[in-house]
Protein backbone atom coordinates (compact mmCIF):
# COMPACT_ATOMS: atom_id res chain seq x y z
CA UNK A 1 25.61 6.56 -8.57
CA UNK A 2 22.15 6.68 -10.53
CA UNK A 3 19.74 4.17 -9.63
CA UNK A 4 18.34 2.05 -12.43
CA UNK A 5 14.52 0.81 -12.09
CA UNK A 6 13.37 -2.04 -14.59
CA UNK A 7 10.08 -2.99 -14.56
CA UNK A 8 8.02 -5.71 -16.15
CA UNK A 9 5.43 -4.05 -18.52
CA UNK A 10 1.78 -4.81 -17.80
CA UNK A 11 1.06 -6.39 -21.37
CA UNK A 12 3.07 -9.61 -20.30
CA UNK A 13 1.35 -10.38 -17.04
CA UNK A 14 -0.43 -13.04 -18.91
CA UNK A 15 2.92 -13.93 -21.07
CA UNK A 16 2.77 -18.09 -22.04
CA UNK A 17 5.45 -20.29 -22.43
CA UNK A 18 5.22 -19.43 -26.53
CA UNK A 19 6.18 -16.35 -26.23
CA UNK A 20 9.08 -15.46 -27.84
CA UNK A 21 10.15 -12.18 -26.24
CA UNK A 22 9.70 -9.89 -23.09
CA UNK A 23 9.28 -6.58 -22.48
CA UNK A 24 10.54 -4.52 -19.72
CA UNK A 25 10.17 -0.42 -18.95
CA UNK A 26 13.00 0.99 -17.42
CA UNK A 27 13.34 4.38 -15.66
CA UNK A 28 16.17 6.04 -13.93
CA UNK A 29 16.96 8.43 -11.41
CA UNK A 30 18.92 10.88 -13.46
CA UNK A 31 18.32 11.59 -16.94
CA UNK A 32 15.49 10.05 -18.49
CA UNK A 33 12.57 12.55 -18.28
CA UNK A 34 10.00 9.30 -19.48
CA UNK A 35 9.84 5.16 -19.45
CA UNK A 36 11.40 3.12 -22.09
CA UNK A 37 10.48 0.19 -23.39
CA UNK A 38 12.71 -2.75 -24.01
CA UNK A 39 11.81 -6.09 -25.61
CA UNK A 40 14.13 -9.07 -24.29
CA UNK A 41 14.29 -12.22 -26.16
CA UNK A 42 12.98 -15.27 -23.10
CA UNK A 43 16.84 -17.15 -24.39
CA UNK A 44 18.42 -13.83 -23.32
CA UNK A 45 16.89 -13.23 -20.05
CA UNK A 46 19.47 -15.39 -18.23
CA UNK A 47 22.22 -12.46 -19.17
CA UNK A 48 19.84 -9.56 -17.94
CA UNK A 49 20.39 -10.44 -14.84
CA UNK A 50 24.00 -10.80 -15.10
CA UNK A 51 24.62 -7.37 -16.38
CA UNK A 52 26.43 -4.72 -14.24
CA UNK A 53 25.86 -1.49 -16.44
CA UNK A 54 23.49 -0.74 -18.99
CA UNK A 55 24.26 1.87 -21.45
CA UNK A 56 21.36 3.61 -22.59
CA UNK A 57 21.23 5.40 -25.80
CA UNK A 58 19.43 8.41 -26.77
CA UNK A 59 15.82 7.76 -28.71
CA UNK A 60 17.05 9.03 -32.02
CA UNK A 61 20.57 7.58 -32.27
CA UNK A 62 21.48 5.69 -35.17
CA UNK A 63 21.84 1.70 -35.76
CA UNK A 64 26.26 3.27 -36.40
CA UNK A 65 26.10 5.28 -33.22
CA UNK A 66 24.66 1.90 -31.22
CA UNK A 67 27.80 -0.29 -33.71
CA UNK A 68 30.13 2.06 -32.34
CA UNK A 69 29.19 1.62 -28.29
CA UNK A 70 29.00 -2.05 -29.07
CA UNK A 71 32.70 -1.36 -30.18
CA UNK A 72 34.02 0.43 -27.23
CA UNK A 73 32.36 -2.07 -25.05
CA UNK A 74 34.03 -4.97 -26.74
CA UNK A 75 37.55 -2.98 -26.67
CA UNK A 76 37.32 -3.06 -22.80
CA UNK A 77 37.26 -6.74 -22.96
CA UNK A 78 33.52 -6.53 -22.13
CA UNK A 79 30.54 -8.44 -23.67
CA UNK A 80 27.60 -6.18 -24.89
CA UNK A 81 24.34 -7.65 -24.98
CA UNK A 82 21.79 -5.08 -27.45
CA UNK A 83 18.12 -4.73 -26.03
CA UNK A 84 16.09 -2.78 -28.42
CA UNK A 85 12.97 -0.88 -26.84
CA UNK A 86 9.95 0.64 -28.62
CA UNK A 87 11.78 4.47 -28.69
CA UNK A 88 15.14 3.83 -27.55
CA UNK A 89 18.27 0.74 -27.56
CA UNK A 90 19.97 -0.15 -24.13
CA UNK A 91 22.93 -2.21 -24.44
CA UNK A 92 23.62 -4.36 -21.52
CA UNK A 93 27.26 -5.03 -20.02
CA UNK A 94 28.17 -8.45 -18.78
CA UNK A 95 32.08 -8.08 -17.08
CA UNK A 96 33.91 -6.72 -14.71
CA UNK A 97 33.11 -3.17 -15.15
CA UNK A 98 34.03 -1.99 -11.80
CA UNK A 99 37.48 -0.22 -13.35
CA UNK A 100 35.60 0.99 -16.27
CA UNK A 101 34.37 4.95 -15.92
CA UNK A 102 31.15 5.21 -17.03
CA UNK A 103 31.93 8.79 -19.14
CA UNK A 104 33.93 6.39 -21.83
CA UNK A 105 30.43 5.71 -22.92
CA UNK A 106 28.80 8.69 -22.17
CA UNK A 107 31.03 10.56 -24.37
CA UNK A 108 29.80 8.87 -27.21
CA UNK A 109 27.18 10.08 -29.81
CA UNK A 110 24.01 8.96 -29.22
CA UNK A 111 24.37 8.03 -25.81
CA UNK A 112 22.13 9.17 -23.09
CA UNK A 113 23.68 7.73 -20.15
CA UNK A 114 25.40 4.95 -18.40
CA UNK A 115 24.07 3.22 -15.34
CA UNK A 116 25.84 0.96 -13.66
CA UNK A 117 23.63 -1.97 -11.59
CA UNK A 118 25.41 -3.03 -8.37
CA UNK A 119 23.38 -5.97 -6.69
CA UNK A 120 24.84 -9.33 -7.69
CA UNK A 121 20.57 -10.09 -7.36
CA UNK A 122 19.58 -8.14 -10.32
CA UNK A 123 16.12 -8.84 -10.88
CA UNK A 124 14.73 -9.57 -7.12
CA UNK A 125 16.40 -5.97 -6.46
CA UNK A 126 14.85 -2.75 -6.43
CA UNK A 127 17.58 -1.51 -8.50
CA UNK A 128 15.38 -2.91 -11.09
CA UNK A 129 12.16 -2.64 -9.93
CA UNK A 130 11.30 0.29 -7.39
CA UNK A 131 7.83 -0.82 -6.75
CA UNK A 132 6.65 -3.81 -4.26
CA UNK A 133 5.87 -6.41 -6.08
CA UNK A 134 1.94 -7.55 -6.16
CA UNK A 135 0.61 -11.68 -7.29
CA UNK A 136 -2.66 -11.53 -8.30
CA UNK A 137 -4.83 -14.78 -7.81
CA UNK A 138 -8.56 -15.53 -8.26
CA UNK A 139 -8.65 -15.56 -4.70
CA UNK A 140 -7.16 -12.26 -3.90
CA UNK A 141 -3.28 -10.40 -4.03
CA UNK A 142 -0.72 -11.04 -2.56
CA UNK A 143 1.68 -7.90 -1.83
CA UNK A 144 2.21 -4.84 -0.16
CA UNK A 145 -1.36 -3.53 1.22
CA UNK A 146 -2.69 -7.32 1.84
CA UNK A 147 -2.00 -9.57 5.13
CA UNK A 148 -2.49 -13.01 3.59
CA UNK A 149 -2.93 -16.69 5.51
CA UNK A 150 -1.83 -19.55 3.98
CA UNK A 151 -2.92 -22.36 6.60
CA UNK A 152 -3.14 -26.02 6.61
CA UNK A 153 -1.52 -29.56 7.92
CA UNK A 154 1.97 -30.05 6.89
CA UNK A 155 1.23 -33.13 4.88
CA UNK A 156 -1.40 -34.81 3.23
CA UNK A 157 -3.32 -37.61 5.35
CA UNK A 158 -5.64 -38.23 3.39
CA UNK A 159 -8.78 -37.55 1.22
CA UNK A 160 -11.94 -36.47 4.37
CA UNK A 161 -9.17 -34.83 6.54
CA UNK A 162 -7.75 -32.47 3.47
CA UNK A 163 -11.71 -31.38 2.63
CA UNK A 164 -12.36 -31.01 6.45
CA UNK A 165 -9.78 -28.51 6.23
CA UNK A 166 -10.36 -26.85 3.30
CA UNK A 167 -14.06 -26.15 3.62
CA UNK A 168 -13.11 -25.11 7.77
CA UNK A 169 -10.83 -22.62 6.25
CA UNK A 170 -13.08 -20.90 3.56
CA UNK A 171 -15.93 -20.29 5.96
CA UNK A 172 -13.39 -18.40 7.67
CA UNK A 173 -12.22 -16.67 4.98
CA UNK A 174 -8.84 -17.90 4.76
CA UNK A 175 -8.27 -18.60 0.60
CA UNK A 176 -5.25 -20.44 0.76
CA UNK A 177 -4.64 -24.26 1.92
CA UNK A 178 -1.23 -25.57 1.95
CA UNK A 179 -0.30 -29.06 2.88
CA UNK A 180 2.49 -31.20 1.59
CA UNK A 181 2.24 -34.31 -0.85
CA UNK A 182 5.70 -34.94 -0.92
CA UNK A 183 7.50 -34.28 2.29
CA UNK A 184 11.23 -34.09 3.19
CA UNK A 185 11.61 -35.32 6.86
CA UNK A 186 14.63 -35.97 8.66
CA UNK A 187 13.93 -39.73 9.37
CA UNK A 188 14.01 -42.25 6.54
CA UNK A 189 11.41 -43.67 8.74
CA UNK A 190 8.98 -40.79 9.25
CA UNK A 191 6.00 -40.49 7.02
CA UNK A 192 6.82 -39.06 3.66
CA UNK A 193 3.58 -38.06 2.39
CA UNK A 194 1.40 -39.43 0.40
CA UNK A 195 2.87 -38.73 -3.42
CA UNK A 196 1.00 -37.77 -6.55
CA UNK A 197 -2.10 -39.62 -4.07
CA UNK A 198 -1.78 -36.62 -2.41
CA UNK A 199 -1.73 -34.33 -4.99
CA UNK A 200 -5.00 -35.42 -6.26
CA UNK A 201 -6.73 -34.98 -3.36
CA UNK A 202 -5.22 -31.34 -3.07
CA UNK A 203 -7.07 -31.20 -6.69
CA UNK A 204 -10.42 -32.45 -5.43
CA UNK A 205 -10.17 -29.91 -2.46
CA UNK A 206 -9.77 -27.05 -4.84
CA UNK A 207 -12.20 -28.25 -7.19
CA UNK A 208 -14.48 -28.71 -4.14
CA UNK A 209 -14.19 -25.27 -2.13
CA UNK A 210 -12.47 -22.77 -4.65
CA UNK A 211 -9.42 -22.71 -2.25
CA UNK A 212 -6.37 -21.97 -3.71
CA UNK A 213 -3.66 -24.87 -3.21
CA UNK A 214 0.00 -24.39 -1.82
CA UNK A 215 2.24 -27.16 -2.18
CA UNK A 216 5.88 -28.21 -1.53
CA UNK A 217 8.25 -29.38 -4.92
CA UNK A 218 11.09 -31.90 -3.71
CA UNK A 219 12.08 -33.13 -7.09
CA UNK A 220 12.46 -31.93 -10.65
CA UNK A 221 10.81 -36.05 -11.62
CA UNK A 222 7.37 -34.25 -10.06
CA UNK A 223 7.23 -30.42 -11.33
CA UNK A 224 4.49 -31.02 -13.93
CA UNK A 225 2.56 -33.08 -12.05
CA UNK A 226 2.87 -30.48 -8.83
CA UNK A 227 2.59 -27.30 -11.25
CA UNK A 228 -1.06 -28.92 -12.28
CA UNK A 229 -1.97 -29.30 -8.94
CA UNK A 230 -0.80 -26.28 -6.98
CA UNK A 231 -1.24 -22.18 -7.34
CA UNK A 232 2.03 -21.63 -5.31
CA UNK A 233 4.99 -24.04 -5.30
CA UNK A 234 6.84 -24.37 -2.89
CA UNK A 235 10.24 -24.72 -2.54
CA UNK A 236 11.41 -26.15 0.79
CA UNK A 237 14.73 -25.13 3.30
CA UNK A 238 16.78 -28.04 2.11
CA UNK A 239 16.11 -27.23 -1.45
CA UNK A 240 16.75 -23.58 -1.02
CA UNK A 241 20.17 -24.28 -3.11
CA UNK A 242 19.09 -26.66 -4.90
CA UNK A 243 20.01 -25.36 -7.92
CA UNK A 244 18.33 -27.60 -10.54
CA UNK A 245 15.40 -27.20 -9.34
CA UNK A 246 15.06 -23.80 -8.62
CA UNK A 247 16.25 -23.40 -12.74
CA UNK A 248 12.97 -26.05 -13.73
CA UNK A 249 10.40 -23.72 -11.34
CA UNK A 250 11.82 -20.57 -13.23
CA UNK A 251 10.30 -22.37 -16.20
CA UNK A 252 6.79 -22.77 -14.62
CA UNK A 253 4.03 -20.32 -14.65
CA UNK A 254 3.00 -20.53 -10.82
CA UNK A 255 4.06 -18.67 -8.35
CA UNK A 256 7.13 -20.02 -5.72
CA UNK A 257 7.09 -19.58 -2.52
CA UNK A 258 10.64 -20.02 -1.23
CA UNK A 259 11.31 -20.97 2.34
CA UNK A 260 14.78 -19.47 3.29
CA UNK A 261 17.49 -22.13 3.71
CA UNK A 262 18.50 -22.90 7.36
CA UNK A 263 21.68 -21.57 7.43
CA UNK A 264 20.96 -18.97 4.59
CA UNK A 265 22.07 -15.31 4.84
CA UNK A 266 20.57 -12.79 3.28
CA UNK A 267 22.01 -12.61 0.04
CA UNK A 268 21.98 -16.44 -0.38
CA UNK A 269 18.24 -16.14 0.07
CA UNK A 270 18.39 -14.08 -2.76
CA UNK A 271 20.47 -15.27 -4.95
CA UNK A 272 18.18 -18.14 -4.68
CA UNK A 273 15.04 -16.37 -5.97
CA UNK A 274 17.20 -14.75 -8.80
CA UNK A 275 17.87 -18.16 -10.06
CA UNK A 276 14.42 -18.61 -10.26
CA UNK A 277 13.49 -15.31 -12.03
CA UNK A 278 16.48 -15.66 -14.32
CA UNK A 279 14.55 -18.46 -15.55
CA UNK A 280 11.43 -16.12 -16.39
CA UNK A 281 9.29 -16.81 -13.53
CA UNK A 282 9.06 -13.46 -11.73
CA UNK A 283 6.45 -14.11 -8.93
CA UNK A 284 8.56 -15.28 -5.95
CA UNK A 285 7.55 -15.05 -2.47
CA UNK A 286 10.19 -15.00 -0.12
CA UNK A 287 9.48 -17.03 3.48
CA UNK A 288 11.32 -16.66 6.78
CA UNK A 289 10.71 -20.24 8.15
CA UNK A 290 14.06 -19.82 11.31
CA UNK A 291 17.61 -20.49 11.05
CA UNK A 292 19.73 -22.78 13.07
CA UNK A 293 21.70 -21.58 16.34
CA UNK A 294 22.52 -22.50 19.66
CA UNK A 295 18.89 -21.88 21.28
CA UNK A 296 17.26 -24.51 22.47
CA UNK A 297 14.33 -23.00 23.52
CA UNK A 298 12.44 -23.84 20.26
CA UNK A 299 12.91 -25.81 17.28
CA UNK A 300 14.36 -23.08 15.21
CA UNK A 301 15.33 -19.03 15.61
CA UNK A 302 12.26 -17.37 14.05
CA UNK A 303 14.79 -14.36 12.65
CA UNK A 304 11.76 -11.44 12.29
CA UNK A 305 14.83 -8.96 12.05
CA UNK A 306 15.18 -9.78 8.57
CA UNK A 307 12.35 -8.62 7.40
CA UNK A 308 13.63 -4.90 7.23
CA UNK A 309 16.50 -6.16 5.40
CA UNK A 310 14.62 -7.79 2.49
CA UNK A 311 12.25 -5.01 2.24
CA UNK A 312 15.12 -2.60 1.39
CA UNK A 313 16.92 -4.60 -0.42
CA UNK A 314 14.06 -6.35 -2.16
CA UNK A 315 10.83 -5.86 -4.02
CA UNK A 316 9.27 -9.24 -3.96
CA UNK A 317 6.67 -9.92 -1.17
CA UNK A 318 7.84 -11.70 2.30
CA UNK A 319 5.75 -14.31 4.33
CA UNK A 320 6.80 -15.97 7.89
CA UNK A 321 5.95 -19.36 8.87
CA UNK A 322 6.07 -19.38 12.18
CA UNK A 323 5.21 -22.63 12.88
CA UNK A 324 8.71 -24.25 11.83
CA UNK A 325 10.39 -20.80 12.69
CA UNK A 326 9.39 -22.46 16.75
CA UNK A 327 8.05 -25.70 16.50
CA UNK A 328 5.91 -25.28 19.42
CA UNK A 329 2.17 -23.75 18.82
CA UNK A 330 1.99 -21.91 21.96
CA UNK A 331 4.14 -19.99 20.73
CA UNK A 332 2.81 -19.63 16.94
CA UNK A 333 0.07 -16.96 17.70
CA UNK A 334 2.74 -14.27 19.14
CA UNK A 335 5.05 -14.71 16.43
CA UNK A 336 2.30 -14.52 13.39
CA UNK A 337 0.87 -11.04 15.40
CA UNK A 338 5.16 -10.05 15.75
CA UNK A 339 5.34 -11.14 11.58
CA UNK A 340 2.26 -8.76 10.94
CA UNK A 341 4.04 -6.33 12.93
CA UNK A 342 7.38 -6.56 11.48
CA UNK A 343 6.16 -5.84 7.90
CA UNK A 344 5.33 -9.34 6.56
CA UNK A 345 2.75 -9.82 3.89
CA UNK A 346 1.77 -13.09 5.14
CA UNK A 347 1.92 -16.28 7.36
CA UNK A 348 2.37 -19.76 6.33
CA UNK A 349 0.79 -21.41 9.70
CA UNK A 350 0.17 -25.08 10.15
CA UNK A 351 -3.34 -26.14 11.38
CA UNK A 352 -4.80 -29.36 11.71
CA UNK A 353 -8.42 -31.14 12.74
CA UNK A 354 -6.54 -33.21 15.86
CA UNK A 355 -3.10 -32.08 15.79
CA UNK A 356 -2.39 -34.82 18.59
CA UNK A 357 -3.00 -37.36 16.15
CA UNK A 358 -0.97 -35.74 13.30
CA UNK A 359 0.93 -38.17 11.19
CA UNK A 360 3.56 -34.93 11.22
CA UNK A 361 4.63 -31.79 12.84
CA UNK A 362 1.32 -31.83 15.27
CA UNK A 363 3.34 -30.51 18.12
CA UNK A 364 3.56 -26.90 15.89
CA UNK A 365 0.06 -26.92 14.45
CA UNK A 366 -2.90 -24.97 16.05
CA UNK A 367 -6.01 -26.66 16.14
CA UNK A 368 -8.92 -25.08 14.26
CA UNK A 369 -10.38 -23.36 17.31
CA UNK A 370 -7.15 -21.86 17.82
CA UNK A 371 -6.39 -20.88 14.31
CA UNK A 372 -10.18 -19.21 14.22
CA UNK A 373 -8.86 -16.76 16.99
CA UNK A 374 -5.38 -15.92 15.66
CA UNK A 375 -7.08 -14.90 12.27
CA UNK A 376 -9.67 -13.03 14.24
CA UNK A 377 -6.49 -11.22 15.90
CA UNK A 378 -5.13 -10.96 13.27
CA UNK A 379 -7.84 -9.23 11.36
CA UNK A 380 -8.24 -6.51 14.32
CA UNK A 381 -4.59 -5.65 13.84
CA UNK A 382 -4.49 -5.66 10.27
CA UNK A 383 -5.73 -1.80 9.74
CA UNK A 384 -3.08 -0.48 11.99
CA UNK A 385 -0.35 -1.63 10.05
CA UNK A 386 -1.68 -0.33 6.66
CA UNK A 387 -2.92 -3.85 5.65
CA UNK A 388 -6.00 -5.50 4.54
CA UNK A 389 -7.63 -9.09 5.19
């Protein structure tokens, strides 16, 4: 079986929301001696990822010799979807190809081969992209070479705490804050955050310091007004499924970070982010946050053994927030230095001022003392593994 690459070309790294197409390069493991091109209506992105077999013609074949493969498609009761590229036309299969043999098409004139895509996560696979996937922000990447800490209270307390922390965090170098406005908590009586309040004092902190803002999504009611305030948007446990909203964030231009679900496997986890980048929005950042089992020993199973997994399988960066993952923050600094170590490209830690007086989650989050000497650890270890702070 030939494995199919497609990547997004560099020209649309700064694509808008006007745009009315998207281009893609797409290389393969077999035949094609050289990248081509393919320009992708944004209405008819939702079907690239649904495709299980792209035939891929030949760069001189004629508009009758692409007809005719759009024929023989249709004849095996399958839908073809034409992509037209800047030197050659791939026509994308939506169906149950499985009992189809590739060579039907190959035979053809004009083809050049037949590749058949087998992840039911199309475009968070490397099947489609080979390459680790890198976010650029003002602040610095996120990605494959880069160790990145994203630190910060779990929710918003209010206005002198949030710029405590913020300005605490860039004079130690740590560029990203995150801190919940909206917050889902078990209790209908526990604090639920502060609201679009919150999110204004997240604005004032990053007007302030420069420090890029991370921020939790519970509702489709608040995208815009969370989109405006945030650099990364995060998408929480319970809303892993969530299935509406993950299809409004695949319209936004900001980054997601999504927290796996809490009974998620693998492949739900992904499926997840696909229905995010079906919806255009490629730059996802997967998070490991624990799953629910027997243990009692902490507040969740902190499962570091998927990390492997998702890097195979997967192309699209992979943080750890350890502080859910054991609700306990003696135990926080071991598992960030065991996330560094398992291949992670990030943490997503809680810290607070006076964690004993948190209005939320204190128990889990270091104070800044102890955050200052993780990051220092952190920073030591970083080089071994390849990875930069």
């Amino acid at each position: 079986m030939c494995d199919i690459i497609l990547h997004e070309a560099p020209d649309t790294e700064c694509r808008t929301r006007n745009e009315a197409s998207h281009k893609f390069r797409l290389t393969s493991g077999s035949k094609l001696h050289s990248p081509a091109v393919f320009e992708i209506p944004h209405s008819e992105l939702r079907i690239l990822h649904r495709c299980t077999m792209l035939v891929v013609m030949q760069s001189h074949a004629a508009d009758s010799e692409v007809a005719r493969v759009v024929e023989v498609i249709k004849g095996q009761g399958l839908t073809p979807h034409v992509m037209p590229g800047a030197t050659r036309t791939a026509i994308g299969v939506t169906g149950n190809t499985g009992a189809v043999d590739k060579a039907l098409f190959e035979v053809l004139a004009g083809v050049e081969e037949a590749i058949r895509v087998t992840k039911p996560f199309k475009l968070a696979s490397r099947e489609m992209k080979r390459d680790d996937t890198t976010i650029p922000f003002k602040q610095g990447n996120i990605g494959p070479k880069t160790f990145t800490v994203i630190a910060g209270p779990c929710s918003v307390e209010n206005e002198s705490m949030i710029l405590k922390t913020a300005e605490f965090l860039v004079s130690k170098g740590i560029k990203f804050l995150r801190a919940g406005a909206f917050k889902p908590r078990t209790s209908p009586y526990a604090f639920q955050g502060m609201g679009v309040e919150g999110l204004k004092i997240l604005s004032k902190a990053r007007e302030r310091t420069g420090i890029a803002i991370v921020t939790e999504l519970m509702d489709t009611e608040f995208a815009t007004a969370v989109e405006d305030a945030s650099d990364i948007i995060q998408i929480g446990t319970r809303n892993m499924q969530n299935f509406s909203l993950l299809k409004r964030v695949g319209k936004c231009r900001k980054p997601v970070l999504l927290k796996r679900g809490m009974s998620a496997t693998l492949e739900d986890w992904l499926m997840a982010a696909e229905y995010v980048m079906a919806g255009g929005n490629y730059q996802v950042i997967l998070c490991e946050r624990g799953v629910r089992t027997f243990s009692d020993h902490s507040r969740n199973t902190l499962d570091l053994g998927v990390i492997p997994p998702v890097k195979s399988l997967s192309h699209l960066p992979v943080f750890v927030d350890p502080s859910h993952g054991t609700g306990k923050r003696g135990y926080v600094p071991a598992m960030s230095l065991a996330s560094l170590a398992a291949g992670a490209d990030g943490i997503l830690i809680e810290a607070h001022p006076e964690p004993d007086k948190a209005m939320s989650d204190g128990a889990q989050s270091l104070d800044f003392p102890g955050l200052e000497n993780l990051f220092s650890r952190l920073k030591e270890l970083a080089p071994a593994f390849g990875r930069t702070m």
